[in-house]
PDB file of N, CA and C in Angstrom:
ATOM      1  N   UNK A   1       0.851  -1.188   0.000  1.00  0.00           N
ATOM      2  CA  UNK A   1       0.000   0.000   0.000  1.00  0.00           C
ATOM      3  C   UNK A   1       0.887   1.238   0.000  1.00  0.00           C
ATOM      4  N   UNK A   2       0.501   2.156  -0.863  1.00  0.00           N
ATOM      5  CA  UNK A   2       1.234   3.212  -0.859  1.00  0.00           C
ATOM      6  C   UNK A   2       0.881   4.813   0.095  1.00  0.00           C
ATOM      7  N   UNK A   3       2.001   4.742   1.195  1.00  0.00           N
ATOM      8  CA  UNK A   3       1.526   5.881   2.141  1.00  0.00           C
ATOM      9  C   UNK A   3       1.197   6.949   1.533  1.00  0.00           C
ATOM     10  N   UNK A   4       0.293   7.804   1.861  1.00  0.00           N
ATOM     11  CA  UNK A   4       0.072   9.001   1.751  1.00  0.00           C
ATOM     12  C   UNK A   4      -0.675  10.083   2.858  1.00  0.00           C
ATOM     13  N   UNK A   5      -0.094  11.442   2.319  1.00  0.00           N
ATOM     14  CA  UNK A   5      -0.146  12.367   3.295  1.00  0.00           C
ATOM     15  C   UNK A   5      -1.021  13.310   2.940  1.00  0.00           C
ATOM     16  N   UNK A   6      -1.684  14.067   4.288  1.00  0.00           N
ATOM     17  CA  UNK A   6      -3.295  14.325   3.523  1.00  0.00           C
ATOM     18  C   UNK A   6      -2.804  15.770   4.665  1.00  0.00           C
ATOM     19  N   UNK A   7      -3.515  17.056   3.800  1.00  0.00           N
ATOM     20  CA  UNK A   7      -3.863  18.615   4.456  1.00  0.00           C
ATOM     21  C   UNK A   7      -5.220  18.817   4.341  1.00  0.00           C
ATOM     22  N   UNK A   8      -5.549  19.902   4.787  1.00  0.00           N
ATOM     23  CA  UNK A   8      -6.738  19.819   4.858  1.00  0.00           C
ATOM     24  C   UNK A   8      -7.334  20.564   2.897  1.00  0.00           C
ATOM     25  N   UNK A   9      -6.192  20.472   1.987  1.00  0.00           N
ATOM     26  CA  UNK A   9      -6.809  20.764   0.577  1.00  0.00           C
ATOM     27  C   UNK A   9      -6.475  19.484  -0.573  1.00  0.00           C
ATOM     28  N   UNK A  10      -5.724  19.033   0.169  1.00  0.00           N
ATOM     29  CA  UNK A  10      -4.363  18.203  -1.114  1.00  0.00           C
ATOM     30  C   UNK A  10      -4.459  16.706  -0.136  1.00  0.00           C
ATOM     31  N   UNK A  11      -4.927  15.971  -0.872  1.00  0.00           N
ATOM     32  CA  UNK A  11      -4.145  14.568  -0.519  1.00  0.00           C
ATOM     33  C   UNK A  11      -3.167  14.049  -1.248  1.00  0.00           C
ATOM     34  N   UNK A  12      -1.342  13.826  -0.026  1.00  0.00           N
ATOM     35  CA  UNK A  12      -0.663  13.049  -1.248  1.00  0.00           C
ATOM     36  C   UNK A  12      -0.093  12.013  -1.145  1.00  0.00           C
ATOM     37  N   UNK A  13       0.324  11.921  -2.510  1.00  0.00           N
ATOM     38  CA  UNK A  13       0.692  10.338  -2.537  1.00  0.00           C
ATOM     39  C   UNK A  13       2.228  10.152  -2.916  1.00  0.00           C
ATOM     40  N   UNK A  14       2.475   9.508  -2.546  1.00  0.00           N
ATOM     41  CA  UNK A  14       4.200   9.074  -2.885  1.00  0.00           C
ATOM     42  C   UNK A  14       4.219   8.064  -3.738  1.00  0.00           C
ATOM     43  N   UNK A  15       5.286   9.001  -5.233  1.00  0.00           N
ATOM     44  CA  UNK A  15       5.319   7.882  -6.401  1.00  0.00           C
ATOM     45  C   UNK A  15       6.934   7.459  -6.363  1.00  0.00           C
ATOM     46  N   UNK A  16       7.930   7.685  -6.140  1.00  0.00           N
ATOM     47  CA  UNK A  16       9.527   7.339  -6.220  1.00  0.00           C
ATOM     48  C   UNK A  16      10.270   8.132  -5.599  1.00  0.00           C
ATOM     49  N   UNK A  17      11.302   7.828  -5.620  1.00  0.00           N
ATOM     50  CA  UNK A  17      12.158   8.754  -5.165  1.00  0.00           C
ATOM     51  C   UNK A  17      12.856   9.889  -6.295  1.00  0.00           C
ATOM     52  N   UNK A  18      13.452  10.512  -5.709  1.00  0.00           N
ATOM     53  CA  UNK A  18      13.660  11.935  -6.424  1.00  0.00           C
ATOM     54  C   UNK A  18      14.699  11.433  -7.667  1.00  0.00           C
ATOM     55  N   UNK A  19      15.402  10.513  -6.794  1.00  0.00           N
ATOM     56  CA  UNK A  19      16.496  10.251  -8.074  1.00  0.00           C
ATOM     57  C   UNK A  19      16.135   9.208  -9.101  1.00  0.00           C
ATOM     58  N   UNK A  20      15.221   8.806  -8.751  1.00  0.00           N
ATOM     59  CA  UNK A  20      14.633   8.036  -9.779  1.00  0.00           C
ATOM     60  C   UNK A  20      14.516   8.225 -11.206  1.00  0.00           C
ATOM     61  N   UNK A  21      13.960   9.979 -10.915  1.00  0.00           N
ATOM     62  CA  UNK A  21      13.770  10.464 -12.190  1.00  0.00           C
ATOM     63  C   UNK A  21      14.991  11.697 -12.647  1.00  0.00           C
ATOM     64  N   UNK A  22      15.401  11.059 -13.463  1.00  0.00           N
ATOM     65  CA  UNK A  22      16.839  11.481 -14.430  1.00  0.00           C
ATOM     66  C   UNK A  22      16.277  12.738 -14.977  1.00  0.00           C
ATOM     67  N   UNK A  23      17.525  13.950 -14.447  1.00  0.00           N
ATOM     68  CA  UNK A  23      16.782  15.251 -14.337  1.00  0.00           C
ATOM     69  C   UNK A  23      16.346  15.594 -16.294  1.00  0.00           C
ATOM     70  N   UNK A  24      15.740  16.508 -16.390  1.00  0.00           N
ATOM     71  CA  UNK A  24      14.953  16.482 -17.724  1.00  0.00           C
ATOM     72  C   UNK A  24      13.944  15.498 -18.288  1.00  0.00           C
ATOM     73  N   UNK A  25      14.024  14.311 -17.694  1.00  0.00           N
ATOM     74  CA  UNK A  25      13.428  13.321 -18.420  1.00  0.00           C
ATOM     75  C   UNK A  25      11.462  13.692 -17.398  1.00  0.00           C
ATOM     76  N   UNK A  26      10.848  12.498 -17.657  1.00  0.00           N
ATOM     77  CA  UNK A  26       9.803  11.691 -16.897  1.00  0.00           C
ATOM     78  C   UNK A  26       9.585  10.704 -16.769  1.00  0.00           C
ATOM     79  N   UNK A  27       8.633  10.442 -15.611  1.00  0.00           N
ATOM     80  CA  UNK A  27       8.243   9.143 -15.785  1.00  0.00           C
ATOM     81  C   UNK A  27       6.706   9.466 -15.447  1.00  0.00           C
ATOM     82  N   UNK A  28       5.423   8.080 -15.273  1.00  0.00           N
ATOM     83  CA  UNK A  28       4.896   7.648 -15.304  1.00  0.00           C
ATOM     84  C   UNK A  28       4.166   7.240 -14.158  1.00  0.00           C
ATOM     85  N   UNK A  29       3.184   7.842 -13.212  1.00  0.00           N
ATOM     86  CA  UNK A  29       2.824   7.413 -12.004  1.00  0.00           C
ATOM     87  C   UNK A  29       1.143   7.358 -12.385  1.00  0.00           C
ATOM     88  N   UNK A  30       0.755   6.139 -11.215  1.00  0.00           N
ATOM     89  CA  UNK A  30      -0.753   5.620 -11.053  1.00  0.00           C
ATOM     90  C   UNK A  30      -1.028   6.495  -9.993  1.00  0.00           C
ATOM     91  N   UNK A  31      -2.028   7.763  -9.838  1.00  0.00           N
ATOM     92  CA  UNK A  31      -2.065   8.305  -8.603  1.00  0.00           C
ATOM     93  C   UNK A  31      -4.043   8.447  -8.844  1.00  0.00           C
ATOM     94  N   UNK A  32      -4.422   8.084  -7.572  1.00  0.00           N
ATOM     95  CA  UNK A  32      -5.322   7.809  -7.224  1.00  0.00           C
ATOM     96  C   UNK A  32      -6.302   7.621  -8.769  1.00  0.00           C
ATOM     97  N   UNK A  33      -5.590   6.390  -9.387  1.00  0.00           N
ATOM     98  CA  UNK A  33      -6.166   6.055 -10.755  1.00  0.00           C
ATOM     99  C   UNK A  33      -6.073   6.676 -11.849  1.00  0.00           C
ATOM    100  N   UNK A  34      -5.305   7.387 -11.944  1.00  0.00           N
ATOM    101  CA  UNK A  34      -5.371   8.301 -13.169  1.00  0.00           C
ATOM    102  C   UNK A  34      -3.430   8.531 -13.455  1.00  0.00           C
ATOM    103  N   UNK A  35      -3.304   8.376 -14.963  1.00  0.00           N
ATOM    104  CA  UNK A  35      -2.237   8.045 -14.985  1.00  0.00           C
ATOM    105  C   UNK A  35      -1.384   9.963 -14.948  1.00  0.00           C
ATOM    106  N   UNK A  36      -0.801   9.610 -14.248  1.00  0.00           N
ATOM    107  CA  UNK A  36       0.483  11.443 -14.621  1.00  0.00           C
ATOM    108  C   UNK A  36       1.552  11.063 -14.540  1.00  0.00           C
ATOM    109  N   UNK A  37       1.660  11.871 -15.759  1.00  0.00           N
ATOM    110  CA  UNK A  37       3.285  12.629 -16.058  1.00  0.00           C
ATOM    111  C   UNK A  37       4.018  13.046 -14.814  1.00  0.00           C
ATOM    112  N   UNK A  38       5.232  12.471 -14.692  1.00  0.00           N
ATOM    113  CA  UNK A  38       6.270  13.010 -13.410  1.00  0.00           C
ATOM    114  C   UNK A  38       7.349  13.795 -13.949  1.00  0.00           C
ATOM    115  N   UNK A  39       7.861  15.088 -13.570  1.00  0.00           N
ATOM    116  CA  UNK A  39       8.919  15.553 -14.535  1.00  0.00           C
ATOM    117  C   UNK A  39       9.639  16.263 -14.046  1.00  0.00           C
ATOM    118  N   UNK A  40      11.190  15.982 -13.931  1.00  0.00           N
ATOM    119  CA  UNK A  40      12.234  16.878 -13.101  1.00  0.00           C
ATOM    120  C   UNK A  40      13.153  17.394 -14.067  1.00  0.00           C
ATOM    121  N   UNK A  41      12.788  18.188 -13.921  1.00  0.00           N
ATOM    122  CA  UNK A  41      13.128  19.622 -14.685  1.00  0.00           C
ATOM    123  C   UNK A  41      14.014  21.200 -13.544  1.00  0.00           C
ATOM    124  N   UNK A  42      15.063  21.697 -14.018  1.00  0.00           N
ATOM    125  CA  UNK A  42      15.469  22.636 -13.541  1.00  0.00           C
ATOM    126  C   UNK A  42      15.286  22.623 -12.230  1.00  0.00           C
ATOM    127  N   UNK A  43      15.654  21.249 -11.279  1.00  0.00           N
ATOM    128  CA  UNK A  43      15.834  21.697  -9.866  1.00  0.00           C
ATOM    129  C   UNK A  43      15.023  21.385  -9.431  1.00  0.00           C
ATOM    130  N   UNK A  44      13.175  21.208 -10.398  1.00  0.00           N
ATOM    131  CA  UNK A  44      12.046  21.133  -9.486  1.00  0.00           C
ATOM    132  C   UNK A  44      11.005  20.099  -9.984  1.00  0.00           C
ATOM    133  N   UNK A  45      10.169  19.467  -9.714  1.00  0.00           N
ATOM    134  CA  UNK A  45       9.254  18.568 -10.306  1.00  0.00           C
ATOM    135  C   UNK A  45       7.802  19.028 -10.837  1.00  0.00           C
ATOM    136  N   UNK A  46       7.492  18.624 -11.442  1.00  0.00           N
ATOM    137  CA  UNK A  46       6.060  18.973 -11.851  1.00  0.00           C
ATOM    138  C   UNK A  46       5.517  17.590 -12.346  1.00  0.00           C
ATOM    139  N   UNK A  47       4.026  17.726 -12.398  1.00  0.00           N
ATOM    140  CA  UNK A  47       3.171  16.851 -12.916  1.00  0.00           C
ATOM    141  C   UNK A  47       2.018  17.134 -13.418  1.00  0.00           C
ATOM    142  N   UNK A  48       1.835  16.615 -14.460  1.00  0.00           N
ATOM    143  CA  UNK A  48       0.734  16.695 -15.535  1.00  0.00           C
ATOM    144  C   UNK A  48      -0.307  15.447 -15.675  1.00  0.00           C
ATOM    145  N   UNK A  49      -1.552  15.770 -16.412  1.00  0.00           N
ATOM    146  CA  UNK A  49      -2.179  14.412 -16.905  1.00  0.00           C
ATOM    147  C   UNK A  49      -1.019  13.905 -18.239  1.00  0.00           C
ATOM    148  N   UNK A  50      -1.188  12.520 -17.836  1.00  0.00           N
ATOM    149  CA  UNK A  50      -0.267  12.203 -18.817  1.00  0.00           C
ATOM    150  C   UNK A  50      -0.701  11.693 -20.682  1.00  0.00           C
ATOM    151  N   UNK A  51      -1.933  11.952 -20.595  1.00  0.00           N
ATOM    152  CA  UNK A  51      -2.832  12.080 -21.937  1.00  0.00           C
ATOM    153  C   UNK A  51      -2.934  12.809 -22.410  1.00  0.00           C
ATOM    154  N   UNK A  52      -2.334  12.959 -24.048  1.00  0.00           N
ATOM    155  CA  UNK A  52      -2.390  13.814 -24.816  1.00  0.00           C
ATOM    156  C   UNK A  52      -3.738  14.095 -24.948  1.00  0.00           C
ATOM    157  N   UNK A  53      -4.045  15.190 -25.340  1.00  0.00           N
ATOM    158  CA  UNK A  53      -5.656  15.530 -25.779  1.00  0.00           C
ATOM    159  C   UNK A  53      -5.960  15.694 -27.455  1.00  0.00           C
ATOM    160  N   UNK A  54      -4.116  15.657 -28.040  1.00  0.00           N
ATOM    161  CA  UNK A  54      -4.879  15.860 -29.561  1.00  0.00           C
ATOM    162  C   UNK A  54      -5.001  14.127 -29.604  1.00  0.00           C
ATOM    163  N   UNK A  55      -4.300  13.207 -29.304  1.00  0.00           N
ATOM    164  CA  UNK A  55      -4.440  11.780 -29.711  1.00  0.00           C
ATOM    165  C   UNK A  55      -5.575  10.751 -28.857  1.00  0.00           C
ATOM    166  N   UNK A  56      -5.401  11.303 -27.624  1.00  0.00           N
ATOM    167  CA  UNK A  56      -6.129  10.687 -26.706  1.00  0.00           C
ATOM    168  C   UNK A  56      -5.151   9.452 -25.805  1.00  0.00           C
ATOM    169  N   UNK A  57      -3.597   9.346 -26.897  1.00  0.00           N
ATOM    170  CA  UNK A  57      -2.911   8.460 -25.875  1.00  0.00           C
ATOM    171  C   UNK A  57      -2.320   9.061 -24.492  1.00  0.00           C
ATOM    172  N   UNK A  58      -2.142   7.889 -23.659  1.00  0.00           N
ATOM    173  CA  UNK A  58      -1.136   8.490 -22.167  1.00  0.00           C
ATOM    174  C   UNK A  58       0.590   8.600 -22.774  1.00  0.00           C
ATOM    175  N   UNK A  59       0.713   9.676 -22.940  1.00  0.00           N
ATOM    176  CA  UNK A  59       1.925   9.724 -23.845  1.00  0.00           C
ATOM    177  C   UNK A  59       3.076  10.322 -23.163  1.00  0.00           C
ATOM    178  N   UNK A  60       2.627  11.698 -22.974  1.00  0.00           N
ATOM    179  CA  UNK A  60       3.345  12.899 -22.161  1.00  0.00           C
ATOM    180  C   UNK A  60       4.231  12.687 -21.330  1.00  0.00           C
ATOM    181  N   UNK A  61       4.426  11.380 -20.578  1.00  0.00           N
ATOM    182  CA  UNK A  61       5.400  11.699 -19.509  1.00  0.00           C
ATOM    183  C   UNK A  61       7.122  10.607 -20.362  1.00  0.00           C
ATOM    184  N   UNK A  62       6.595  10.596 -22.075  1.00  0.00           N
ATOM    185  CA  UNK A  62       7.967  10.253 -22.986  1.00  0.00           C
ATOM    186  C   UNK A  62       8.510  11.140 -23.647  1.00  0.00           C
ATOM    187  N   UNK A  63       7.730  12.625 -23.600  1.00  0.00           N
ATOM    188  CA  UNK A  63       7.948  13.349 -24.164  1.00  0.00           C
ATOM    189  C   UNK A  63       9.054  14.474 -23.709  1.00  0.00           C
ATOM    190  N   UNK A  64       9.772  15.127 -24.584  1.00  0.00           N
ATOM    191  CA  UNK A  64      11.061  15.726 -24.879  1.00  0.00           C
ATOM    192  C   UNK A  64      10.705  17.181 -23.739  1.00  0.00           C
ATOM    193  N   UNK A  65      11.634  17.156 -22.756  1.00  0.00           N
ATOM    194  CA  UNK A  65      11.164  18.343 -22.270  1.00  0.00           C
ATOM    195  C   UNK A  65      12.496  19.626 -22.839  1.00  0.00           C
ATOM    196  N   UNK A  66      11.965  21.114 -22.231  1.00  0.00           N
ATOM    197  CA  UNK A  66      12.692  21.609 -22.776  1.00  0.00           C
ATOM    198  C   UNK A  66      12.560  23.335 -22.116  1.00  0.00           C
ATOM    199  N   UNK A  67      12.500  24.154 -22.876  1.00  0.00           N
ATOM    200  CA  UNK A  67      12.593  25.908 -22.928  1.00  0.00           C
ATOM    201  C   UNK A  67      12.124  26.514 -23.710  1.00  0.00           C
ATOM    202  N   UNK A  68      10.530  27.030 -23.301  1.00  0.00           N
ATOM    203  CA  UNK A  68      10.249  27.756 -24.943  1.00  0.00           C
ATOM    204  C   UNK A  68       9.902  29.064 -24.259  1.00  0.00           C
ATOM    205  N   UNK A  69      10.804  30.313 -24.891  1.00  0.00           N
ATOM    206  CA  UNK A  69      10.746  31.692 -24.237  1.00  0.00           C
ATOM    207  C   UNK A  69      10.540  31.949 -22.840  1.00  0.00           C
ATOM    208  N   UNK A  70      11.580  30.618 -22.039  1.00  0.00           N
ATOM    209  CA  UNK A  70      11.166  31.336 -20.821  1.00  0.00           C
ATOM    210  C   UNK A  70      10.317  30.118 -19.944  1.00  0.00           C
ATOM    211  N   UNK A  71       9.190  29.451 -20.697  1.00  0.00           N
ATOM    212  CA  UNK A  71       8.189  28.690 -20.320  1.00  0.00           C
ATOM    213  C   UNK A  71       8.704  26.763 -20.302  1.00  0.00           C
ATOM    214  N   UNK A  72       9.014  26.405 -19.073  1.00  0.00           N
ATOM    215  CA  UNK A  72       9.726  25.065 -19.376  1.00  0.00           C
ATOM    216  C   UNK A  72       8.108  24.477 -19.752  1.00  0.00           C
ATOM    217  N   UNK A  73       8.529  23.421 -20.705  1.00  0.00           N
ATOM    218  CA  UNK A  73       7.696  22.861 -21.322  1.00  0.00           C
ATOM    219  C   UNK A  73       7.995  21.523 -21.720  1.00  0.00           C
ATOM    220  N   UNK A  74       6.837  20.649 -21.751  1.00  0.00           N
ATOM    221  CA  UNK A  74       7.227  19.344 -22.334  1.00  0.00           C
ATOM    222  C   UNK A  74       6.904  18.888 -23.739  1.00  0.00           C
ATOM    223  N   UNK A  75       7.251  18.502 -24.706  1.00  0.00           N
ATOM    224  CA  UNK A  75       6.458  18.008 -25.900  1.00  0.00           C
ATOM    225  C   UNK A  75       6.270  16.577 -26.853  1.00  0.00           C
ATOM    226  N   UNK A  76       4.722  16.612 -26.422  1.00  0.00           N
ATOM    227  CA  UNK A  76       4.451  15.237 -26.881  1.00  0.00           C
ATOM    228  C   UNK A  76       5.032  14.398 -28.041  1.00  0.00           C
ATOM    229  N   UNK A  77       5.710  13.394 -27.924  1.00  0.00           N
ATOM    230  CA  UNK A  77       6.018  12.414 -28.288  1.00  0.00           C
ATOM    231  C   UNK A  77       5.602  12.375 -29.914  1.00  0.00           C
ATOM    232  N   UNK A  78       4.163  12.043 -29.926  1.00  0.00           N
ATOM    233  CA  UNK A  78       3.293  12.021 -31.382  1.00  0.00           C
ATOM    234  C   UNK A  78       3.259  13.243 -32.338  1.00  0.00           C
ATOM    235  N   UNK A  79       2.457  13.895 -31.890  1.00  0.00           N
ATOM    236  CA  UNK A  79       1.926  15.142 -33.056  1.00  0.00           C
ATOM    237  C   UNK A  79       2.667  16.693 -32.490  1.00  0.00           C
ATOM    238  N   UNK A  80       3.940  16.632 -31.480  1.00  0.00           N
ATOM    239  CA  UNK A  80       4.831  17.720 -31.105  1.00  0.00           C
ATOM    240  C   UNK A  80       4.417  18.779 -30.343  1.00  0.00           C
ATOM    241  N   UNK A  81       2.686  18.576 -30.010  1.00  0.00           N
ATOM    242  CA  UNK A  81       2.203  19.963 -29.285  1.00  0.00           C
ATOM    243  C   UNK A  81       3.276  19.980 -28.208  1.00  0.00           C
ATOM    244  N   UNK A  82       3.191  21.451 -27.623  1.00  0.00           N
ATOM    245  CA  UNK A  82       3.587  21.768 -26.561  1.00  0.00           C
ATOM    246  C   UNK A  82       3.456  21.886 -25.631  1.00  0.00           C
ATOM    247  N   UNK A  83       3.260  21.641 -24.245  1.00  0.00           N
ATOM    248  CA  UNK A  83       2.521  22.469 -22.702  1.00  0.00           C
ATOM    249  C   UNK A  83       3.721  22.575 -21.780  1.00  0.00           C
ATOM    250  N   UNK A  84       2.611  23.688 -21.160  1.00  0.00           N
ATOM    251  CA  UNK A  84       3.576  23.908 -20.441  1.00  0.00           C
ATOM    252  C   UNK A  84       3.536  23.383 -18.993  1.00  0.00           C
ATOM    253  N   UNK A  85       5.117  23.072 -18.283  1.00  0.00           N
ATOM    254  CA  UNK A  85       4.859  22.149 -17.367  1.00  0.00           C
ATOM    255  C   UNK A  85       4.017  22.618 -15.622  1.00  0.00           C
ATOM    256  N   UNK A  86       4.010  24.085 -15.921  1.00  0.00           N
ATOM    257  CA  UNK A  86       3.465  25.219 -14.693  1.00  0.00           C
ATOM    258  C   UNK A  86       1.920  24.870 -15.098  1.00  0.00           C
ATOM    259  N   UNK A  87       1.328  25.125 -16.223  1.00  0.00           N
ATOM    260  CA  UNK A  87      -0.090  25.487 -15.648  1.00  0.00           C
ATOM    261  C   UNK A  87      -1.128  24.668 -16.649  1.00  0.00           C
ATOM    262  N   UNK A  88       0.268  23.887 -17.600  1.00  0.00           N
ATOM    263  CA  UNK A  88      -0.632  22.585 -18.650  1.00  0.00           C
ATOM    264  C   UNK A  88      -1.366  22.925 -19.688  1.00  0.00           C
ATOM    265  N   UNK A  89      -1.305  24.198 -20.019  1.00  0.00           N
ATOM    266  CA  UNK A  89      -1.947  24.660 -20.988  1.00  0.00           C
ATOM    267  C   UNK A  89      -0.572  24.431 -22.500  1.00  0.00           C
ATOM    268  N   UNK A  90      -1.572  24.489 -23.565  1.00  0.00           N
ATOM    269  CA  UNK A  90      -1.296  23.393 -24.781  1.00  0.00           C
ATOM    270  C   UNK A  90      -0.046  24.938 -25.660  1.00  0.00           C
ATOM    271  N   UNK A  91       1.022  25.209 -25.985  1.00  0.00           N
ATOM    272  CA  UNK A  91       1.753  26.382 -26.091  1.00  0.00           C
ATOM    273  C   UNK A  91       1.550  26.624 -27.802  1.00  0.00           C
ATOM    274  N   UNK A  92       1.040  25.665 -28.482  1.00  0.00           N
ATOM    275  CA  UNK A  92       0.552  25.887 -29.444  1.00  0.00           C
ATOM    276  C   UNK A  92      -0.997  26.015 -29.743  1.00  0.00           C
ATOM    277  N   UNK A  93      -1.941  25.757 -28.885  1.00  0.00           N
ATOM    278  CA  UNK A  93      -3.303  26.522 -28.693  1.00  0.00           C
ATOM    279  C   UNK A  93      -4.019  26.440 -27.164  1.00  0.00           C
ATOM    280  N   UNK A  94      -3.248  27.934 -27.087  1.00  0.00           N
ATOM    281  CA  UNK A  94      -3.995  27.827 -25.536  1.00  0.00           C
ATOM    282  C   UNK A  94      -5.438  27.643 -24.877  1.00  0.00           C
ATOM    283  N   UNK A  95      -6.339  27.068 -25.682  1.00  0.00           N
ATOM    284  CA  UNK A  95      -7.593  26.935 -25.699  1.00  0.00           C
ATOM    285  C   UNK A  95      -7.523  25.313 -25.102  1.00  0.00           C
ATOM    286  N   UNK A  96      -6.585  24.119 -25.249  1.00  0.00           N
ATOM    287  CA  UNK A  96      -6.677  23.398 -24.735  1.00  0.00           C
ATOM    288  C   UNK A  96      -5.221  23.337 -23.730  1.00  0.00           C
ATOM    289  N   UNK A  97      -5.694  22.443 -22.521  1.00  0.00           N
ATOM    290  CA  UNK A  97      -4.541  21.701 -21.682  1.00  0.00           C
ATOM    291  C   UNK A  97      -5.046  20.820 -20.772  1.00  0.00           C
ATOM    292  N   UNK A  98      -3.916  20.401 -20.039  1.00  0.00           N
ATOM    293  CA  UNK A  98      -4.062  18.834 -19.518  1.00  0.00           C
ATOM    294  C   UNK A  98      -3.916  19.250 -17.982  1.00  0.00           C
ATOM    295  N   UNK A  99      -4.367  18.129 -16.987  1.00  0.00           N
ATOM    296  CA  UNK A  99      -4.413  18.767 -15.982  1.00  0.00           C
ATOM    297  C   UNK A  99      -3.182  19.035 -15.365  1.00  0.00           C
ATOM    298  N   UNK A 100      -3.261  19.865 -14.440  1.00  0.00           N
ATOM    299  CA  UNK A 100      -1.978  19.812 -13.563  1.00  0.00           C
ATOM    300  C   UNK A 100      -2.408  19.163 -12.147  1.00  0.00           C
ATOM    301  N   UNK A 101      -1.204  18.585 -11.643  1.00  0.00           N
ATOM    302  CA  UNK A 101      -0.859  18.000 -10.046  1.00  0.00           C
ATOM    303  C   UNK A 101       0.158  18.930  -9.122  1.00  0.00           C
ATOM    304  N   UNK A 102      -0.429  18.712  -8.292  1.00  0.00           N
ATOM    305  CA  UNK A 102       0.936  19.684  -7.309  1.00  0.00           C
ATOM    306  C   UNK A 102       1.477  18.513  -7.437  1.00  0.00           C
ATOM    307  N   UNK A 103       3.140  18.671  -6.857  1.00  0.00           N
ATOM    308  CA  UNK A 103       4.415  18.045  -7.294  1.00  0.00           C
ATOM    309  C   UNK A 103       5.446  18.438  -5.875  1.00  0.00           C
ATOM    310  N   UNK A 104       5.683  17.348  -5.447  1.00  0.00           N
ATOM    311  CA  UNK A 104       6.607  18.244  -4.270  1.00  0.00           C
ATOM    312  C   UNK A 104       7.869  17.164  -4.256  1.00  0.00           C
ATOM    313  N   UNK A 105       8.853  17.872  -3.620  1.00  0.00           N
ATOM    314  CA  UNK A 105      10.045  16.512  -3.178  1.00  0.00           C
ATOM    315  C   UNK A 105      10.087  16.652  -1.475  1.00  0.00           C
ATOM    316  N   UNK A 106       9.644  15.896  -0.859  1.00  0.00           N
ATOM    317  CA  UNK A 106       9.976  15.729   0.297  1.00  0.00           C
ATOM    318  C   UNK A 106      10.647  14.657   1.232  1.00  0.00           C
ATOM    319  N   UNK A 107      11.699  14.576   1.660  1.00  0.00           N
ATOM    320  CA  UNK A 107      12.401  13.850   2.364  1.00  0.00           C
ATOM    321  C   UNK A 107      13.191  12.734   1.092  1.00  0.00           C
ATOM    322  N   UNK A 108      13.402  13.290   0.017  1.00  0.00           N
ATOM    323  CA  UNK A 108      14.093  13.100  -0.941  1.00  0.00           C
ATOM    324  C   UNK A 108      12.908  11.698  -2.043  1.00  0.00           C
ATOM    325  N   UNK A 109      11.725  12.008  -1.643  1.00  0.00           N
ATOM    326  CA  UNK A 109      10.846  11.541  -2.472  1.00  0.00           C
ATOM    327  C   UNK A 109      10.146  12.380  -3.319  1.00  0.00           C
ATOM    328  N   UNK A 110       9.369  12.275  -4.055  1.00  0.00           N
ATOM    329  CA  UNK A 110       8.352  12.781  -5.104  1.00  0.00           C
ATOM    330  C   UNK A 110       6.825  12.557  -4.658  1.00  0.00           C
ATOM    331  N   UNK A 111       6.312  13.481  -3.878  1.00  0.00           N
ATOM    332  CA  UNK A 111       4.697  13.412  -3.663  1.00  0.00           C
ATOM    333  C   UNK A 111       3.697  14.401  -4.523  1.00  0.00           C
ATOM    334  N   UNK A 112       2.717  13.532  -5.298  1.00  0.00           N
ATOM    335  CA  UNK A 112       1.863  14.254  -6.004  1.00  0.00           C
ATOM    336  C   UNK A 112       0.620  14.438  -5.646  1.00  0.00           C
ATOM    337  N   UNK A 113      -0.097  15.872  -5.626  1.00  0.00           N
ATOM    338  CA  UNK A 113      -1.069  15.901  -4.797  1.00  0.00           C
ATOM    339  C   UNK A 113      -2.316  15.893  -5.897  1.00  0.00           C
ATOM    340  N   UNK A 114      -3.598  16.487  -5.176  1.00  0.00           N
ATOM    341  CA  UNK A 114      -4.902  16.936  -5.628  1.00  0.00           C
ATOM    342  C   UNK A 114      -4.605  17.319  -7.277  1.00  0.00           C
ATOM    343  N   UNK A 115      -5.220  17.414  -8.433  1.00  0.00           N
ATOM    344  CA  UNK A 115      -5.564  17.529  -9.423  1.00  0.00           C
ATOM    345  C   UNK A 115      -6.418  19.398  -9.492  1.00  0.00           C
ATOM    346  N   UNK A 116      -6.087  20.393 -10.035  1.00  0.00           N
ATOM    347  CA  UNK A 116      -5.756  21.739  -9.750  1.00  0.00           C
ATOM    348  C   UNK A 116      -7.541  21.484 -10.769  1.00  0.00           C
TER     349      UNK A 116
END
């Protein structure tokens, strides 16, 4: 069973440890059923839904992360959209994005919370 730690807004859950995930890259976590993107990037983690919305696959957390003006961003694997990894919105049409997770490292793990 996987511990988790609960406030009174955010319940979280612990997916790996910090070093697990090879900085720039992602991985892949089951958090309370729903698959997200894990992604350590510049020092800090973030997490996304990990389903593209133009394909409908769980793709995102294979995808190439990176720097676009400023905005760290990840980009899908398939058809190259962009989002960004702060607020999940799509950097080539901001009309769509994917959800975001709070993302924390604590005690040298990776806990992902509530769905924003």
């Amino acid at each position: 069973m996987t511990p988790t730690l609960s406030t009174p807004t955010t319940s979280w859950v612990r997916v790996c440890a910090a070093e697990e995930i090879l900085p720039g890259t992602g991985v892949c976590a089951l958090v309370q059923g729903e698959q997200v993107a894990v992604f350590r990037v510049a020092g800090r983690v973030y997490a996304l839904g990990n389903r593209d919305p133009f394909t409908g696959a769980n793709v995102l957390s294979r995808g190439l992360t990176g720097d676009s003006g400023g905005t760290l961003k990840v980009t899908s694997p398939l058809l190259k959209h962009a989002f960004s990894l702060e607020t999940g919105v799509c950097l080539d049409d901001p009309k769509v994005r994917v959800p975001v997770y709070a993302a924390r490292v604590e005690g040298g793990d990776v806990w992902i919370g509530s769905a924003d």
